[in-house]
C-alpha atoms as a PDB file:
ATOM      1  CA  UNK A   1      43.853 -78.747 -13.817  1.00  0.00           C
ATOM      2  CA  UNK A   2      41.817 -76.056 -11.950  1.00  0.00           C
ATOM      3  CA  UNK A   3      38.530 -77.737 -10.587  1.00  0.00           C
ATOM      4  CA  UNK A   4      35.290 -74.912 -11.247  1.00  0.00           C
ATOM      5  CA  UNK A   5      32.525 -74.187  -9.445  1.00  0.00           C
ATOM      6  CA  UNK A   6      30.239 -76.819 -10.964  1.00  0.00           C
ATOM      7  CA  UNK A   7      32.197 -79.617 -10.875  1.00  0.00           C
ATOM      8  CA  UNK A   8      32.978 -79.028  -7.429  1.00  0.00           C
ATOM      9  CA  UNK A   9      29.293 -78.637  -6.280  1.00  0.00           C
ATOM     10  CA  UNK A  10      28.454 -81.854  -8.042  1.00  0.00           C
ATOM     11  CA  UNK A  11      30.686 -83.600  -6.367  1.00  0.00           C
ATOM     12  CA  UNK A  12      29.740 -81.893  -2.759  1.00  0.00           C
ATOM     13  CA  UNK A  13      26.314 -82.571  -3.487  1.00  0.00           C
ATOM     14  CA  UNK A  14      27.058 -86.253  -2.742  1.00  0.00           C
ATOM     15  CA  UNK A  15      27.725 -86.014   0.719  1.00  0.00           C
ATOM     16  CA  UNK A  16      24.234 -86.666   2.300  1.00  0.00           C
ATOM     17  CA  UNK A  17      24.420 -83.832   5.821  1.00  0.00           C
ATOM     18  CA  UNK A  18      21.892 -83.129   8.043  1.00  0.00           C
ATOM     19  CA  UNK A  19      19.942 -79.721   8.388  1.00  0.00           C
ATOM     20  CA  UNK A  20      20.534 -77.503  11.360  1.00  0.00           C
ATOM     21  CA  UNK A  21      19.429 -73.572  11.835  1.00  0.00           C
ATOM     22  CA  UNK A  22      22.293 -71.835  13.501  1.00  0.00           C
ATOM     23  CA  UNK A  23      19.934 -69.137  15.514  1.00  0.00           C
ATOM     24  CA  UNK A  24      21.528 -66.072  18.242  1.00  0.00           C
ATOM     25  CA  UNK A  25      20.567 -62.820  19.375  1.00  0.00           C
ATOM     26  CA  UNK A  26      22.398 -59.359  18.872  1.00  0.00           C
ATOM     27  CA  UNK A  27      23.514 -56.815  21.539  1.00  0.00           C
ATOM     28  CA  UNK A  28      19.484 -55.706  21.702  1.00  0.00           C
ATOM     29  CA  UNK A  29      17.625 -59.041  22.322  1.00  0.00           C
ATOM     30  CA  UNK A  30      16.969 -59.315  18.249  1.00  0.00           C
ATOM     31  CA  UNK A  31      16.662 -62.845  16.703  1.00  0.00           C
ATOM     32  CA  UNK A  32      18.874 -64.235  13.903  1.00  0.00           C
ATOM     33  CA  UNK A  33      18.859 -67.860  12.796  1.00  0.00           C
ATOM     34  CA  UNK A  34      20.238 -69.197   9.142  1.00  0.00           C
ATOM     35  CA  UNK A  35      19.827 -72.947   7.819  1.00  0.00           C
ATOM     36  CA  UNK A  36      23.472 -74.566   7.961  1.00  0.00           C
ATOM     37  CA  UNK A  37      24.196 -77.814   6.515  1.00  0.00           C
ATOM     38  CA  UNK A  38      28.283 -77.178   7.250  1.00  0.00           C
ATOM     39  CA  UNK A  39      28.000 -78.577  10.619  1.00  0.00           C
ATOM     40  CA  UNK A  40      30.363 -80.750  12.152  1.00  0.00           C
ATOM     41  CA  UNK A  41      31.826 -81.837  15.717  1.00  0.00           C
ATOM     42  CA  UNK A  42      35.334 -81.161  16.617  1.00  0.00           C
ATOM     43  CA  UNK A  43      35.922 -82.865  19.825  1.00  0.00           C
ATOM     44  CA  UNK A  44      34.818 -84.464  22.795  1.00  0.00           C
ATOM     45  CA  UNK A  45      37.472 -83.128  25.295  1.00  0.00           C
ATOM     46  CA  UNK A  46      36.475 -80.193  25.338  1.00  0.00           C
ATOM     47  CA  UNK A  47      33.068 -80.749  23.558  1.00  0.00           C
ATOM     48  CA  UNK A  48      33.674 -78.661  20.562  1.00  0.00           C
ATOM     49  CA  UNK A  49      31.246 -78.059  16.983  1.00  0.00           C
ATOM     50  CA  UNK A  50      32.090 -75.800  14.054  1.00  0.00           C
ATOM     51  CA  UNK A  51      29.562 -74.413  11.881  1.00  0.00           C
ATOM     52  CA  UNK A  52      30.329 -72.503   8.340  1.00  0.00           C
ATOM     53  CA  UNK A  53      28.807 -69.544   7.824  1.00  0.00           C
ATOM     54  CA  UNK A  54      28.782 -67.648   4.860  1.00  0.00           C
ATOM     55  CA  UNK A  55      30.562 -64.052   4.850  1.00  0.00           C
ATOM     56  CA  UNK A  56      27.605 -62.697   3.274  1.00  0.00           C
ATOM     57  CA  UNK A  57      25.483 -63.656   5.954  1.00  0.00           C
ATOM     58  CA  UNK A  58      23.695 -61.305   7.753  1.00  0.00           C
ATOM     59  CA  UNK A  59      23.656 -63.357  11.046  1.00  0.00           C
ATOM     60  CA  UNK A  60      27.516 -63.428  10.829  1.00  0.00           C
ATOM     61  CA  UNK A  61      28.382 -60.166  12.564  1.00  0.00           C
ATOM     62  CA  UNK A  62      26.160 -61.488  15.900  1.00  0.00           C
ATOM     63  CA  UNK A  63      28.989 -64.475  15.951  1.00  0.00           C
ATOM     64  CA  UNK A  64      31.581 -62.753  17.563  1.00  0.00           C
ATOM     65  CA  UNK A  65      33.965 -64.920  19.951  1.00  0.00           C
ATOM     66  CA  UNK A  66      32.286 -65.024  23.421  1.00  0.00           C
ATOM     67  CA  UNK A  67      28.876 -64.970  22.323  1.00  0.00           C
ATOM     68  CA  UNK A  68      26.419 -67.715  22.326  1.00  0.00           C
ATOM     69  CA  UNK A  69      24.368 -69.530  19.399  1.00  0.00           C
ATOM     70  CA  UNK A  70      22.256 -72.483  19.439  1.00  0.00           C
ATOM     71  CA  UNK A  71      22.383 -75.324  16.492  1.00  0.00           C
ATOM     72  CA  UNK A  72      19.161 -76.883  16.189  1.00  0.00           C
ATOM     73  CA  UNK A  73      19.399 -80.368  14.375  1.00  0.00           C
ATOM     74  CA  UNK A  74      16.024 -80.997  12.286  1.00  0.00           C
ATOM     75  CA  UNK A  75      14.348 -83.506  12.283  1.00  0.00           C
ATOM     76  CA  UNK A  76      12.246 -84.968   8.722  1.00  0.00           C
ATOM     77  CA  UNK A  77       9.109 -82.573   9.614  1.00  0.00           C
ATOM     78  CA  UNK A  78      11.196 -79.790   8.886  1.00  0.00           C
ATOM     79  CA  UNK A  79      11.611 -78.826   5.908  1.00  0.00           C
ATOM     80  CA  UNK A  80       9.727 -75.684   5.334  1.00  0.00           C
ATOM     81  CA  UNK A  81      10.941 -74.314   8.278  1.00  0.00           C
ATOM     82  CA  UNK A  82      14.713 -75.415   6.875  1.00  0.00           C
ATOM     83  CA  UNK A  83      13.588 -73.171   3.757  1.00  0.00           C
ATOM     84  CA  UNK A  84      11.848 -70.270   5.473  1.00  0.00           C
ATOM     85  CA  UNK A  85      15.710 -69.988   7.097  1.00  0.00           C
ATOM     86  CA  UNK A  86      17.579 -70.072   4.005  1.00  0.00           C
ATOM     87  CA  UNK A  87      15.288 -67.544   2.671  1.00  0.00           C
ATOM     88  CA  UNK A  88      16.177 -63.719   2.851  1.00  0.00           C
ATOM     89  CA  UNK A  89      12.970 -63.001   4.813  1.00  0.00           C
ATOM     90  CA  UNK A  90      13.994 -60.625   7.453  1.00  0.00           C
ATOM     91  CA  UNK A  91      10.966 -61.917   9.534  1.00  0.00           C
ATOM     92  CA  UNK A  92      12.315 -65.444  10.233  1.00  0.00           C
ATOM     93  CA  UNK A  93      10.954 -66.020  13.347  1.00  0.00           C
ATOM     94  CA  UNK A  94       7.543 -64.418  12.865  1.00  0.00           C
ATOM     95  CA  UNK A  95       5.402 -67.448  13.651  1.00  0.00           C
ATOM     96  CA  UNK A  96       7.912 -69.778  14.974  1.00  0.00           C
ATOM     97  CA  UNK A  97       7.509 -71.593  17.799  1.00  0.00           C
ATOM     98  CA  UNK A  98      10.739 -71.601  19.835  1.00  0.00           C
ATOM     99  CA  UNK A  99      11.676 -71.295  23.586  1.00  0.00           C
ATOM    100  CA  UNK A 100      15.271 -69.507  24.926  1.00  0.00           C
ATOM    101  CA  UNK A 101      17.853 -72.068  26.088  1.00  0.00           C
ATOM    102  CA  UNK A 102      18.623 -71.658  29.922  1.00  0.00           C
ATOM    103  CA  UNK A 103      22.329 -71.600  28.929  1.00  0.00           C
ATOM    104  CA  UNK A 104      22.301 -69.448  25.905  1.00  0.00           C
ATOM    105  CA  UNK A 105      19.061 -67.311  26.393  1.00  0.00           C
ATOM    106  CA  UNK A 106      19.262 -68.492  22.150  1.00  0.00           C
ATOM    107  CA  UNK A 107      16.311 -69.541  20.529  1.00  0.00           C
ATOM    108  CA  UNK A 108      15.742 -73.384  20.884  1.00  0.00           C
ATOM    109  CA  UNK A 109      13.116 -74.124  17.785  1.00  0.00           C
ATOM    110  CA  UNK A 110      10.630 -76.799  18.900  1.00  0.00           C
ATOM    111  CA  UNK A 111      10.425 -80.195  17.426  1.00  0.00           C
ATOM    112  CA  UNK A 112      13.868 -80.336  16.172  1.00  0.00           C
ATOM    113  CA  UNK A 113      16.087 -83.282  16.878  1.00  0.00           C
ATOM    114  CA  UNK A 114      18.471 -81.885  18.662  1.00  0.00           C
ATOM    115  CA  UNK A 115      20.125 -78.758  20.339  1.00  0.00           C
ATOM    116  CA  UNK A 116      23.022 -77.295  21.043  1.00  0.00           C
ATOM    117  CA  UNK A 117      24.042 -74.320  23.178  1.00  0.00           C
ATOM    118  CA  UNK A 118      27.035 -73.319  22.318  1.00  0.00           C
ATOM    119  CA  UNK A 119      29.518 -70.176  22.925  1.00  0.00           C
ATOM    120  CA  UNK A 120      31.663 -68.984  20.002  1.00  0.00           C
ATOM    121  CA  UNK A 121      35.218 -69.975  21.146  1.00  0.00           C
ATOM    122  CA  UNK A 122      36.662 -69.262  17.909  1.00  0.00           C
ATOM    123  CA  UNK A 123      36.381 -67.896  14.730  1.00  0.00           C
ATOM    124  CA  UNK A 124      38.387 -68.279  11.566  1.00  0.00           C
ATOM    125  CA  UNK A 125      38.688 -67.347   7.885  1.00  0.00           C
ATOM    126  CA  UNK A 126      37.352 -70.133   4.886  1.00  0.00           C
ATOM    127  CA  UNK A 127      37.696 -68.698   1.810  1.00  0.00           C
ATOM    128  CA  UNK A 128      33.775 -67.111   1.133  1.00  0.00           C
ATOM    129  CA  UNK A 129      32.751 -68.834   4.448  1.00  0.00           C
ATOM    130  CA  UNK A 130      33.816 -68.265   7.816  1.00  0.00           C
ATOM    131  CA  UNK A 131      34.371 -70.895  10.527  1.00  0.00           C
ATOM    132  CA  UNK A 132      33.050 -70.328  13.850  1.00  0.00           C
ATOM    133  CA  UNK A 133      34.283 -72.843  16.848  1.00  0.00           C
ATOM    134  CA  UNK A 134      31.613 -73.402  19.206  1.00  0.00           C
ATOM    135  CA  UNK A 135      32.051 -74.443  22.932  1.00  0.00           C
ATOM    136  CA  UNK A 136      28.830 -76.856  24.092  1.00  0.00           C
ATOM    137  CA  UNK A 137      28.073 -75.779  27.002  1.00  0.00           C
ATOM    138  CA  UNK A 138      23.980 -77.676  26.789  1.00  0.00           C
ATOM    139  CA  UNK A 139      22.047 -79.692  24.858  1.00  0.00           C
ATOM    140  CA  UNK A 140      18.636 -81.506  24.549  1.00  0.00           C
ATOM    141  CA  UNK A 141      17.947 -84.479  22.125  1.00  0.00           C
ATOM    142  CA  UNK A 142      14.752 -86.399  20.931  1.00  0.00           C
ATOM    143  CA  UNK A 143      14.164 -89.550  19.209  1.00  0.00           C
ATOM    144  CA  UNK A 144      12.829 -87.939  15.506  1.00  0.00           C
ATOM    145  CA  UNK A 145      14.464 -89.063  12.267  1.00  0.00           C
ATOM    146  CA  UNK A 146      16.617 -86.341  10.650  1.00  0.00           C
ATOM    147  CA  UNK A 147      15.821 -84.041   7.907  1.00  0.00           C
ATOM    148  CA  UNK A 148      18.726 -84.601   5.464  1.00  0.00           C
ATOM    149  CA  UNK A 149      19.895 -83.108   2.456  1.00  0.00           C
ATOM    150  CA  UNK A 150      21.464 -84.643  -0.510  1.00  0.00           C
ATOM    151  CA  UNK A 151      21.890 -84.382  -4.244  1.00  0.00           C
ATOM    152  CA  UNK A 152      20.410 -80.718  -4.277  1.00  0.00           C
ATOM    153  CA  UNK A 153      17.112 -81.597  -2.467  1.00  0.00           C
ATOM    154  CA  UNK A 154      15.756 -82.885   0.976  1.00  0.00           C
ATOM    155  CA  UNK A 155      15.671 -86.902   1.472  1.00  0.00           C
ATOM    156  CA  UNK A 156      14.212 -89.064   4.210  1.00  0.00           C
ATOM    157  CA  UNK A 157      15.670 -91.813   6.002  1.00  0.00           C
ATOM    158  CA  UNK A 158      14.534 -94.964   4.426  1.00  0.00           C
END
């Protein structure tokens, strides 16, 4: 029996994840950034992350192996700027307050949770996603709780 589409989101939908914005630059210094919730760590030795990103993406082509991207983990606060990420504005950043990582020269959002500096060290095919292996190479952490997301919508930590 052939699982659809809305079965299979119901059931993915109750895996609580955390919210991250995958952000990088192109060739010319612009700024990309998408809201991810496929994040995950890979390994320790070397320290390893994937992140999912969908094919339709426009971000994807600036993902290439050898480049370098940034996953900032949000924390609870975050919310609208986790939606103003998954939108399709083309503006993203316009009135975002972010600094470059040292590392990465990626942007590093302020107040999330966490960062990440990675470089792409691989990148592979997922169906209507594609993988993308990153290498840590720096990262910064605070104390914040996370934004999460479950069940279709945004929760808190109790």
């Amino acid at each position: 029996m052939a699982v659809n589409n809305e079965e299979f989101r119901a059931a993915l939908g109750r895996f609580a994840s955390g919210v991250t914005i995958v952000t990088t630059k192109d060739k010319e210094n612009g700024l990309h950034g998408l809201t991810v919730s496929a994040f995950a760590s890979v390994s320790l030795n070397p320290p390893l992350i994937l992140v999912c990103i969908d094919n339709r993406s426009s971000s994807l082509e600036h993902l290439a192996e050898g480049c370098f991207f940034a996953v900032n983990i949000l924390d609870e606060s975050q919310q609208a700027l986790s939606n103003r990420f998954a939108s399709k504005d083309p503006n993203r950043f316009e009135g975002t307050n972010f600094t470059f990582g040292e590392t990465s020269q990626t942007p590093l959002l302020e107040g999330a949770l966490a960062y990440l500096e990675c470089k792409v060290a691989y990148n592979y095919p997922g169906g209507d996603h594609t993988i993308i292996v990153g290498e840590v190479e720096a990262v910064a952490v605070g104390n914040q709780n996370p934004l999460l997301y479950y069940h279709g919508g945004y929760q808190k930590l109790a």
